[in-house]
Each structure stands twice: as C-alpha cells, then as structure tokens.
Protein backbone atom coordinates (compact mmCIF):
# COMPACT_ATOMS: atom_id res chain seq x y z
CA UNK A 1 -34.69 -104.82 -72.47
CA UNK A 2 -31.35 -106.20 -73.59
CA UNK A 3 -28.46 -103.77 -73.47
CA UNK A 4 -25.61 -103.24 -76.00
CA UNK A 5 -22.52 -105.50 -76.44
CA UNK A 6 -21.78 -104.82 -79.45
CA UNK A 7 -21.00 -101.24 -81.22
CA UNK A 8 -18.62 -99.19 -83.24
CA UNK A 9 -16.52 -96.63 -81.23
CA UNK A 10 -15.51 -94.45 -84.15
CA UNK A 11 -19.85 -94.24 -84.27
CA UNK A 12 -20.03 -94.10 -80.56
CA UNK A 13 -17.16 -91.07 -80.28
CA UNK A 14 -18.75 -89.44 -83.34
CA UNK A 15 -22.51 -89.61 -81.56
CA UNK A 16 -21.13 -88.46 -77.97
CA UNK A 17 -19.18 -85.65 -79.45
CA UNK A 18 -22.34 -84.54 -81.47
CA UNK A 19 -24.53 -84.98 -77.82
CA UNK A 20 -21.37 -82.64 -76.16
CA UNK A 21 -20.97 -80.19 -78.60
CA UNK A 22 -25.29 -78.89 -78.58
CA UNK A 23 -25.50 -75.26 -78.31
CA UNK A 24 -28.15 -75.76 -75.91
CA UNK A 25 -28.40 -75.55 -72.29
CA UNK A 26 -26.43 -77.87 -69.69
CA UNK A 27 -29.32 -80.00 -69.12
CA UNK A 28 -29.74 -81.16 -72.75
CA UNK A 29 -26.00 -81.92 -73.30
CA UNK A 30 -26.06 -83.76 -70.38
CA UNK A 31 -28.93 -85.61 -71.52
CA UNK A 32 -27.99 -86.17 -75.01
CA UNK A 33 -24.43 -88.01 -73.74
CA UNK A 34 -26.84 -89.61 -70.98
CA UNK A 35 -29.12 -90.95 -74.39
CA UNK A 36 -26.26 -92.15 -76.04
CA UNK A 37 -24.64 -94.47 -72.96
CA UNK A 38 -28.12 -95.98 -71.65
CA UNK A 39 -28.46 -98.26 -74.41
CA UNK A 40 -24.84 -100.01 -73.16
CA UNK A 41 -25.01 -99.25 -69.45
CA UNK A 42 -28.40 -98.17 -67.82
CA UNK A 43 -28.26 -95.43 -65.33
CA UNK A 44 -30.85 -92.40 -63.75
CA UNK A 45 -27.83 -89.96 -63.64
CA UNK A 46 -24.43 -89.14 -65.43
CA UNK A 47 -20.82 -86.94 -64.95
CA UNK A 48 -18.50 -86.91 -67.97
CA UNK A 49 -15.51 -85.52 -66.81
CA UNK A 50 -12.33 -83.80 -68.85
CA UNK A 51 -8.32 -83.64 -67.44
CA UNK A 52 -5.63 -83.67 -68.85
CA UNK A 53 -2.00 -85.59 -67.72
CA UNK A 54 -0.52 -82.20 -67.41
CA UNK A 55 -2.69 -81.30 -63.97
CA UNK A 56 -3.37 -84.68 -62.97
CA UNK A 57 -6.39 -86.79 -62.47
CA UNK A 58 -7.46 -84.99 -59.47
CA UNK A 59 -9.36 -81.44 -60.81
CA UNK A 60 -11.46 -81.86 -63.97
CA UNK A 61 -11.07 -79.31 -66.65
CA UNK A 62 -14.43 -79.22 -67.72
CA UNK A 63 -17.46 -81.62 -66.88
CA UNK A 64 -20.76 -82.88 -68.36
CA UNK A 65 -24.09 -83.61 -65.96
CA UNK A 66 -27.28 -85.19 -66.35
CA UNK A 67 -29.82 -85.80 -63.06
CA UNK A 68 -26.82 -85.58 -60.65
CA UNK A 69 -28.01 -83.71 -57.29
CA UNK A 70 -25.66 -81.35 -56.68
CA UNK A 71 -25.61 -82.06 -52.90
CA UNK A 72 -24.52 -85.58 -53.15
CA UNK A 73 -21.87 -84.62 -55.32
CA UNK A 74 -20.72 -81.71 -52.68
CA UNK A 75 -20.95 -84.59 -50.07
CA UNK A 76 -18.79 -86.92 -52.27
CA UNK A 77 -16.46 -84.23 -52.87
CA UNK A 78 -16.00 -83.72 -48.88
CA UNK A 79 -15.58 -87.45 -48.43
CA UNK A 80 -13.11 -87.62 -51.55
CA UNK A 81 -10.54 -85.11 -49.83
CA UNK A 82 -11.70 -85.26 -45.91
CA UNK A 83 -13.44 -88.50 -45.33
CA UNK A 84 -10.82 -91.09 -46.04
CA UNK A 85 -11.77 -92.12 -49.35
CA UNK A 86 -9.94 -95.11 -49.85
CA UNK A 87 -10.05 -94.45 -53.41
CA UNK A 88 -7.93 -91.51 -53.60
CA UNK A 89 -4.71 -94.47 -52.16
CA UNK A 90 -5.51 -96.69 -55.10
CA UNK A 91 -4.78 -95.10 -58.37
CA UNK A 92 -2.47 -98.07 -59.42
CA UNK A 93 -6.05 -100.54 -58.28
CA UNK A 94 -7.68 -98.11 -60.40
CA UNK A 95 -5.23 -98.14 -63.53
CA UNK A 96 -5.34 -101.93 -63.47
CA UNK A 97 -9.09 -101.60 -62.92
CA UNK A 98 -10.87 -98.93 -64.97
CA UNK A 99 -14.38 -99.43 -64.01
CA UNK A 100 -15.61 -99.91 -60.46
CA UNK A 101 -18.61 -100.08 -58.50
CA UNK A 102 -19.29 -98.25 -54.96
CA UNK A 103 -22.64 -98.16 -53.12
CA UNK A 104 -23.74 -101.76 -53.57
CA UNK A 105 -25.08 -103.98 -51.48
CA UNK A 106 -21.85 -106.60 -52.08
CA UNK A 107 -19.44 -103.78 -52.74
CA UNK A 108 -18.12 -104.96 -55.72
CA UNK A 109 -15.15 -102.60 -55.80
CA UNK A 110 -11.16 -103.55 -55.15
CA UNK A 111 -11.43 -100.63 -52.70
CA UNK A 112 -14.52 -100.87 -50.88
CA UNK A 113 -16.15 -97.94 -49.41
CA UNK A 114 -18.75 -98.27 -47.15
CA UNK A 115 -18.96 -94.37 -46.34
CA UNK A 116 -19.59 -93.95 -49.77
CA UNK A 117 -22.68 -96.27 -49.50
CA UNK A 118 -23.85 -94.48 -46.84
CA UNK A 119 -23.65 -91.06 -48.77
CA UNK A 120 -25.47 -92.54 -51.83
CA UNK A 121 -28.10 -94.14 -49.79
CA UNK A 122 -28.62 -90.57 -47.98
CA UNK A 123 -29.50 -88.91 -51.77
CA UNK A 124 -31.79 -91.72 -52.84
CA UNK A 125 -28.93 -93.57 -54.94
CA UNK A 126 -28.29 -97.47 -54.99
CA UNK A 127 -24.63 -97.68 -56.68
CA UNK A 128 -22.30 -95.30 -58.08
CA UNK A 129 -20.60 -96.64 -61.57
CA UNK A 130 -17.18 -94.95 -61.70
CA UNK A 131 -14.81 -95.22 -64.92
CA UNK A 132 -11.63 -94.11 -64.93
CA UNK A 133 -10.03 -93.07 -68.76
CA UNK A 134 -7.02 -93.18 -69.43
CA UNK A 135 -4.72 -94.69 -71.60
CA UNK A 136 -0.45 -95.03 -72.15
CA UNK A 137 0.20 -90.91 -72.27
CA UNK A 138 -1.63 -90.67 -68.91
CA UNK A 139 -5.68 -89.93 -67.32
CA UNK A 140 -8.07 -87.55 -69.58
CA UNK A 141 -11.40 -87.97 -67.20
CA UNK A 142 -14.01 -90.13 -65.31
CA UNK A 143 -17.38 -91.39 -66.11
CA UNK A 144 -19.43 -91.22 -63.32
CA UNK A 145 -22.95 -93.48 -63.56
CA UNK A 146 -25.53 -93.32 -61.24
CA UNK A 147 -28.28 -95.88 -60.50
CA UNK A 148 -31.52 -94.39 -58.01
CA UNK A 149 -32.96 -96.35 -54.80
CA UNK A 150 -35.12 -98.89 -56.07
CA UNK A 151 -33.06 -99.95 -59.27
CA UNK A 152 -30.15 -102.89 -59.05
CA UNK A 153 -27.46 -101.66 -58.43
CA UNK A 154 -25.19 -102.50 -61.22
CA UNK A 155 -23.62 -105.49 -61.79
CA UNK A 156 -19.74 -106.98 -63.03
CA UNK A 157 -21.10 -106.97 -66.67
CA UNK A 158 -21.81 -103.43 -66.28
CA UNK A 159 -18.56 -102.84 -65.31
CA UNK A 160 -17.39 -104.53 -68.09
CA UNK A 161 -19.41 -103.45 -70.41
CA UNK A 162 -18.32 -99.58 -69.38
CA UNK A 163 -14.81 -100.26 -69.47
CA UNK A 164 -15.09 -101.29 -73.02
CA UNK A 165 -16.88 -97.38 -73.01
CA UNK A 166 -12.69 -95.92 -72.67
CA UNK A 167 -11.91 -95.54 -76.20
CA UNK A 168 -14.94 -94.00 -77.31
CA UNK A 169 -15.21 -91.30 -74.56
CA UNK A 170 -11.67 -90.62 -74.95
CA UNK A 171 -11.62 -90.07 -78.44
CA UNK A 172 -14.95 -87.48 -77.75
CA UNK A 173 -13.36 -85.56 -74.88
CA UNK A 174 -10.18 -84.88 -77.33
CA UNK A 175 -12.04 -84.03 -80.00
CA UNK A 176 -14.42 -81.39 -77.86
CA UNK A 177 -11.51 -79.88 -76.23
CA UNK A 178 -9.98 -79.50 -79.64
CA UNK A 179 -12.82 -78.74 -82.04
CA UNK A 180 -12.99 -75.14 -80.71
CA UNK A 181 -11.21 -71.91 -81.98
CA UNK A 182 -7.35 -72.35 -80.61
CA UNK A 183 -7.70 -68.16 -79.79
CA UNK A 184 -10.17 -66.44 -77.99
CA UNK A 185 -13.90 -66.13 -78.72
CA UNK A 186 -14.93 -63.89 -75.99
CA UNK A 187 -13.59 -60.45 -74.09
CA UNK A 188 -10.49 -60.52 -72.69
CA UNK A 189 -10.73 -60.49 -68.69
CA UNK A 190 -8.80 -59.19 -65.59
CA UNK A 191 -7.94 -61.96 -63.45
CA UNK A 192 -10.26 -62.67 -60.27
CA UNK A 193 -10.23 -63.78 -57.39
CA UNK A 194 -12.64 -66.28 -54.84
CA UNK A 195 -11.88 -67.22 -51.60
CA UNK A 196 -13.28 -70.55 -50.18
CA UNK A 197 -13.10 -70.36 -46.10
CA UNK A 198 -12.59 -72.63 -43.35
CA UNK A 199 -16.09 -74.23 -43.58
CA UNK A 200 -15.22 -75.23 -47.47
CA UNK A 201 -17.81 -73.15 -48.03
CA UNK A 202 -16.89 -69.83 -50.93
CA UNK A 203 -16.61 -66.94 -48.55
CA UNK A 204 -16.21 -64.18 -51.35
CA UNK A 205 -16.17 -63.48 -54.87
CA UNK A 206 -13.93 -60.69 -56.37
CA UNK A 207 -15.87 -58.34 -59.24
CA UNK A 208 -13.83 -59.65 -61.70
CA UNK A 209 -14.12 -63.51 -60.79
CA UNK A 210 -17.81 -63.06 -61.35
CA UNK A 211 -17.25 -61.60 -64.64
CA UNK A 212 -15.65 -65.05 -65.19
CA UNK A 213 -18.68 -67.15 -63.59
CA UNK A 214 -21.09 -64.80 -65.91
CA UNK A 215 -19.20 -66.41 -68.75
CA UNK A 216 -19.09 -69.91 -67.80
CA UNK A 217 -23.15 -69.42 -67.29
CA UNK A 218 -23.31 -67.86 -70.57
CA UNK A 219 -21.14 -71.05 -72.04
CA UNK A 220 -24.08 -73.42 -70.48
CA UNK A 221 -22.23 -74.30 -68.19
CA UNK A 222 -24.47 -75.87 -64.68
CA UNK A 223 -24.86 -72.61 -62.37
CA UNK A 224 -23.75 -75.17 -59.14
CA UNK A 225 -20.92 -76.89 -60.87
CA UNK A 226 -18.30 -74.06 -60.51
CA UNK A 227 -19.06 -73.98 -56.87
CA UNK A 228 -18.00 -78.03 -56.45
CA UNK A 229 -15.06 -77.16 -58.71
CA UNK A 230 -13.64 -74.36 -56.19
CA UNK A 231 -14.44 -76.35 -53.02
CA UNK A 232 -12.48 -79.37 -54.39
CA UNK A 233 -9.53 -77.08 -55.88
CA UNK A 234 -9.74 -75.40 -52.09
CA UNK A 235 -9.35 -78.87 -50.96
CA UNK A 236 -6.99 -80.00 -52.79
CA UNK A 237 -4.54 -76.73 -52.01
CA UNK A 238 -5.12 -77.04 -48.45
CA UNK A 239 -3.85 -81.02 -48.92
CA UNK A 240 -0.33 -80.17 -51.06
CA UNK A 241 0.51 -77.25 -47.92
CA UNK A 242 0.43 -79.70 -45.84
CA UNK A 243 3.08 -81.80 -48.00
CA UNK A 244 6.78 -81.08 -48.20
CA UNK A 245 7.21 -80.73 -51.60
CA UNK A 246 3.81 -80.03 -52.30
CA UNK A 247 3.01 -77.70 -55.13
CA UNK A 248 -0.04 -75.22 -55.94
CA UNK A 249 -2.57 -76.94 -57.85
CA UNK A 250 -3.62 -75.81 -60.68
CA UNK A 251 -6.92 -76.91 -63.74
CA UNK A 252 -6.72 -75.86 -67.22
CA UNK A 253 -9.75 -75.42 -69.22
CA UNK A 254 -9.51 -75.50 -73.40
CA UNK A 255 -11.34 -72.86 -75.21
CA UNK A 256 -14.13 -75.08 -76.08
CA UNK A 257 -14.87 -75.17 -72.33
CA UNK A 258 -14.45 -71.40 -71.22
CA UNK A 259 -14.28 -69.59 -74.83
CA UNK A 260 -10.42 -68.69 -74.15
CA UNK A 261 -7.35 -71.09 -72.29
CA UNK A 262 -8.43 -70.60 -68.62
CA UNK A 263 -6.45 -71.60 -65.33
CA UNK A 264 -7.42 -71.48 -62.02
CA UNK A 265 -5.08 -71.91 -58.78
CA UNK A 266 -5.18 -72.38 -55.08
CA UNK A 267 -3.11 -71.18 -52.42
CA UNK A 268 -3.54 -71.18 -49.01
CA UNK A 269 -3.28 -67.98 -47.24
CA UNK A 270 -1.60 -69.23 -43.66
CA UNK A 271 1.07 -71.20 -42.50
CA UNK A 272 -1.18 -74.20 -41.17
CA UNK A 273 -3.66 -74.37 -43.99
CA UNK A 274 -6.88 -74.30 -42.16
CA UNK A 275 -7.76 -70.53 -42.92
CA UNK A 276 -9.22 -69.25 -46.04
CA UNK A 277 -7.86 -70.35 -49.48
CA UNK A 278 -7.54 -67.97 -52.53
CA UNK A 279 -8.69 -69.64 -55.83
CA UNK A 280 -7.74 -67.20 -58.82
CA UNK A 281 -8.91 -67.13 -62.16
CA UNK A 282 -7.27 -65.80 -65.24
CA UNK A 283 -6.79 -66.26 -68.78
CA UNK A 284 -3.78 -68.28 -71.02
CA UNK A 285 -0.62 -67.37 -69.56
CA UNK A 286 2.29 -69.49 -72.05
CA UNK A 287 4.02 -71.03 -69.41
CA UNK A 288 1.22 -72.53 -67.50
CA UNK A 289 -1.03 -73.08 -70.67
CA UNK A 290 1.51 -74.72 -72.74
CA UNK A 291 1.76 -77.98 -71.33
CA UNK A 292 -1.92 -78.53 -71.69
CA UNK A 293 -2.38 -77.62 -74.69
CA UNK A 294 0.16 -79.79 -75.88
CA UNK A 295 -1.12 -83.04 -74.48
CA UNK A 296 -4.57 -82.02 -75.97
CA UNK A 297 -2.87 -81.64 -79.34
CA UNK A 298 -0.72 -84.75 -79.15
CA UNK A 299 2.82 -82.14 -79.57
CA UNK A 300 5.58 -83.34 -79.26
CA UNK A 301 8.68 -82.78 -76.51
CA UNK A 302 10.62 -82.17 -79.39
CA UNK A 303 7.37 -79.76 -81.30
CA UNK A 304 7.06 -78.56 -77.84
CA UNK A 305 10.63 -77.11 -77.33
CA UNK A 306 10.06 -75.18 -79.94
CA UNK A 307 6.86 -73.69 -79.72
CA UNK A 308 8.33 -72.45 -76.60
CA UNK A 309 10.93 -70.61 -78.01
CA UNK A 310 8.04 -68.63 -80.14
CA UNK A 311 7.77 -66.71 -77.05
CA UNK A 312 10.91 -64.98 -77.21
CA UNK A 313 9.84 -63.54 -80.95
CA UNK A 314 13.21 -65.87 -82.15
CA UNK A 315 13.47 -66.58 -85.62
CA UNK A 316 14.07 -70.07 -87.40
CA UNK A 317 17.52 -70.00 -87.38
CA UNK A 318 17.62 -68.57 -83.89
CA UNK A 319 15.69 -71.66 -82.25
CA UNK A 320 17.62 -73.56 -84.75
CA UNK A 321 20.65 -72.38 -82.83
CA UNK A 322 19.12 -73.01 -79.45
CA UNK A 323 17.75 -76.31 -79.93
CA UNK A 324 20.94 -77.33 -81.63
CA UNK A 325 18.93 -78.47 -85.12
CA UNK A 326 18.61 -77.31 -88.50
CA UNK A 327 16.26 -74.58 -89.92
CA UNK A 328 14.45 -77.27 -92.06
CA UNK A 329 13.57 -79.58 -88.44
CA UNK A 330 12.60 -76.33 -86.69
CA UNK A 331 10.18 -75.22 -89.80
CA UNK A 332 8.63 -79.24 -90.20
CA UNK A 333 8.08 -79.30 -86.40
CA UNK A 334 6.36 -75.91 -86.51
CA UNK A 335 4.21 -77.16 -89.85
CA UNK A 336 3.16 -79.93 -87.19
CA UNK A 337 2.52 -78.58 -84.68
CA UNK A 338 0.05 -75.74 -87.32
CA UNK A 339 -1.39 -78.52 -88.50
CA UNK A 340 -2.55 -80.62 -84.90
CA UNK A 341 -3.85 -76.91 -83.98
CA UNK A 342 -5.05 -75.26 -86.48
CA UNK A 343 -3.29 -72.58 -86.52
CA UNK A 344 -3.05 -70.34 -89.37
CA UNK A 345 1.09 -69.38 -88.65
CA UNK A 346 3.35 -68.37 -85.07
CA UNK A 347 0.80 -65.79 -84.73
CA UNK A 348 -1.94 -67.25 -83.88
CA UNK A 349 -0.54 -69.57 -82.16
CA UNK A 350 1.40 -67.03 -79.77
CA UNK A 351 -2.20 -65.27 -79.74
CA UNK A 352 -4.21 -68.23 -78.02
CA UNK A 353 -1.45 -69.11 -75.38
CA UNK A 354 -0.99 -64.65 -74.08
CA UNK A 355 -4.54 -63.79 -73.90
C-alpha cells in the first residue's frame, strides 16, 4: 500500500488535534494520533511530545503514546543522559536536520548511534524515526516513530516525508496546550515532593505528590509515563550540578495537560550530585509560569512586560508609568494579550498564573 505525499496540514492539524483532545483513555489518544500519521509514515509504535522554548528541548511538558514499551523507553532515557548519546552534542545537526533515523541496519542518521541499535534490537524494534519540531521562535516537541523486528526499517523518504509532518504537529500541540480553560479545573494542591535515588530509580513519594500523580491518572494520563518523566528530570538535575553555571531545571505543563499550570523541579541534595535528587511538584507560581505561558500564547516582550506588572495590583496609568508608555499602549497590549488567552479581564488572568 502506497503511503501519503500529498495532504493538507490545516486538515492534518485539525484531525491530530481532534485524535489528542478524546476524553478517553491514554491508549485511544495515542492510537487515534497513531491512525492519523500511518497513512504518511508507517510505524508499530508512536511518542508525540510537547515543550516549550521557555524550558528547553530537553523535558517534555506533556506527551502522547501508542505501543511504546515502557522499558525501552526507560533504557533510552538512561542512554540519552548516561550512555553517551551522541545526539544530545548535535542539536545544531538536528536543527539543520529535523527528521532522523537510529537503529538501522545502514544508520542513516548524521549522528550515528550504534548503542541505540543495540537498545532497540534488545525490545524487539528495527529503527527508531525521530522528528524534531521546531520552528524560528525555538523547539515545541519530538515525534518519536517506531518500526518492530521484522518490518524495514524506515527509509530517507520516510524521513522526508515526516519532516514535511512539522507544521501540522506544531500547529496541534499549540492548539491542545491552548484549547483548555487558562484557570484551574481541578482542586487546588499543596506542593509535593518525590525523590529519585542513586540507582535513578524513585526512592519515595511525598502524600501530597501522589495527590498530584492521582490527578495526572485521572487526566488519562499513561500510569508509567510520570515515572520516565522524573527519572529524566533527576537526570537532567544531577547533569546542570555538575556545570558551573548550571541552573535547576525545570518542565511546565499547560492546563490542558494537568487541569491547572503545573511545574516540576530538580535539585540535587549533595555537593557531588550522586545522592538522591528532590523532584517537587506544585501548581502556577507567576514568575516561573509566565514565560511559558507566553510562548504558548504567542505574547509579546512588550504584552509580556506588562502582564507582569498585573502582579503588583498596578493600575493602567501606574504600568504606564513604569514601562514608560501611554495608558492607551498599556490597555491595547492588555486587550491582546485577553484576546490570545481568553481571558475574560486582569482577573482571570492573575487567577490562572497564582493558583
């Protein structure tokens, strides 16, 4: 059978926010986005990804599965941050070069791998497929494809057929993380704590962080997938101690995701960074929200300058003041930055980004 090269990606975005947005369980969003990308790329398994510029590429915000087993992806996660992945070096490769293929028999990436085919071979894979999206304002996710022992692994024209894939899967990640209610849908929480140990293994689990996990289940969100996502946060903390100016890392999840603005951050708890690691969860806090939710919403520096200055309860002509502009720019910037929200007025925008 024949696969697409042709197709609409205004149709495409529409159809794989439709597949992302079920209010079913994980495994049938994962397979409804899996439904709508076979026809162009054939695979056995998929990972849609979601970041944002303001945390990085690194940490995914919230994810998508379909057929992945979620030990290979714990062993890819080990080799990602521990095993030398040579992929983790190339970023600029990988800008240049969205779409790559690891696992194959003729490695067909510009940063070959071969422990990588050696972990996919181990789980019964062929080739990986791995899609990098991004475009000028920075990296919103990955596209992993998978392709199962037995089945060719995929080819240049399936690279190049997924690259074309950017557009439309960046279009549906923004409009998932923004389609939801900008305040909270669910109980306020206490933050919460888990602590991943020395064996990148989670060691313990605070009352209130399972409160947290309860909700994610509830959200249908995979019951393993938080578990990969605090071993590779660990990871990744234990990597910036080690660096001079290193800084703690931190993943922000949109309501849409979590029901409420969620971080989570890691910081190692001794001076070498080879002990435990502390991984807490809470809800929106402005400073650390804000620059998120901004690059979801397309705001601004300017819009963004003064939305800050809503948390000080100033007035108009007070941030007119600060920001050195007139009331009129202050009140069309804050019109624009209602409208790319949805916010109703200052209030309810103040409301999603303090609870």
């Amino acid at each position: 059978m024949g696969r697409l090269t042709f197709f609409d990606d205004r149709r495409l975005a529409s159809d794989l926010y439709a597949a992302a947005s079920q209010n079913t369980g994980p495994e049938l969003v994962g397979a409804g986005i899996s439904r709508v990308l076979d026809p162009i790329v054939a695979h056995d398994a998929l990972s849609l990804v979601g970041t944002d510029p303001a945390t990085g590429p690194g940490l995914g915000s919230f994810s998508f599965w379909h057929q992945y087993d979620p030990a290979l992806v714990r062993d890819l996660v080990m080799h990602r941050h521990l095993g030398g992945d040579p992929q983790r070096s190339a970023i600029p490769t990988l800008l240049r070069t969205p779409a790559v293929v690891v696992g194959a028999g003729t490695d067909r990436s510009p940063v070959p791998d071969p422990r990588a085919h050696d972990i996919l071979a181990a789980h019964g894979a062929s080739s990986e497929l791995r899609l990098l999206l991004q475009d000028r304002r920075g990296v919103w996710g990955a596209l992993g494809l998978l392709r199962c022992e037995g089945a060719a692994p995929f080819s240049q024209d399936d690279a190049q057929r997924a690259a074309r894939l950017v557009p439309a899967l960046l279009a549906a990640l923004r409009r998932y993380a923004t389609g939801g209610p900008l305040c909270p849908e669910v109980p306020p929480l206490s933050a919460g704590v888990i602590t991943v140990g020395s064996d990148h293994r989670i060691k313990a689990v605070s009352p209130q962080a399972q409160l947290w996990l309860d909700q994610w289940s509830a959200r249908a969100v995979p019951s393993w997938v938080p578990g990969a996502f605090f071993v590779s946060l660990s990871l990744v903390a234990r990597a910036e101690a080690r660096r001079q100016d290193g800084a703690i890392p931190l993943v922000c999840a949109p309501p849409a995701a979590s029901g409420r603005w969620t971080t989570c951050q890691g910081q190692v708890l001794d001076a070498d960074a080879t002990g435990d690691v502390a991984l807490v969860i809470q809800g929106a806090t402005w400073d650390l929200v804000l620059p998120s939710l901004c690059e979801w919403y397309c705001i601004t520096p300017r819009e963004r300058d003064v939305v800050a200055q809503l948390r000080t309860g100033a007035s108009v002509k007070q941030i007119a003041r600060r920001l050195d502009l007139s009331a009129y720019t202050v009140n069309d910037h804050l019109k624009a930055v209602f409208r790319k929200t949805g916010a109703d007025g200052r209030d309810e925008l103040s409301a999603a980004l303090t609870r």
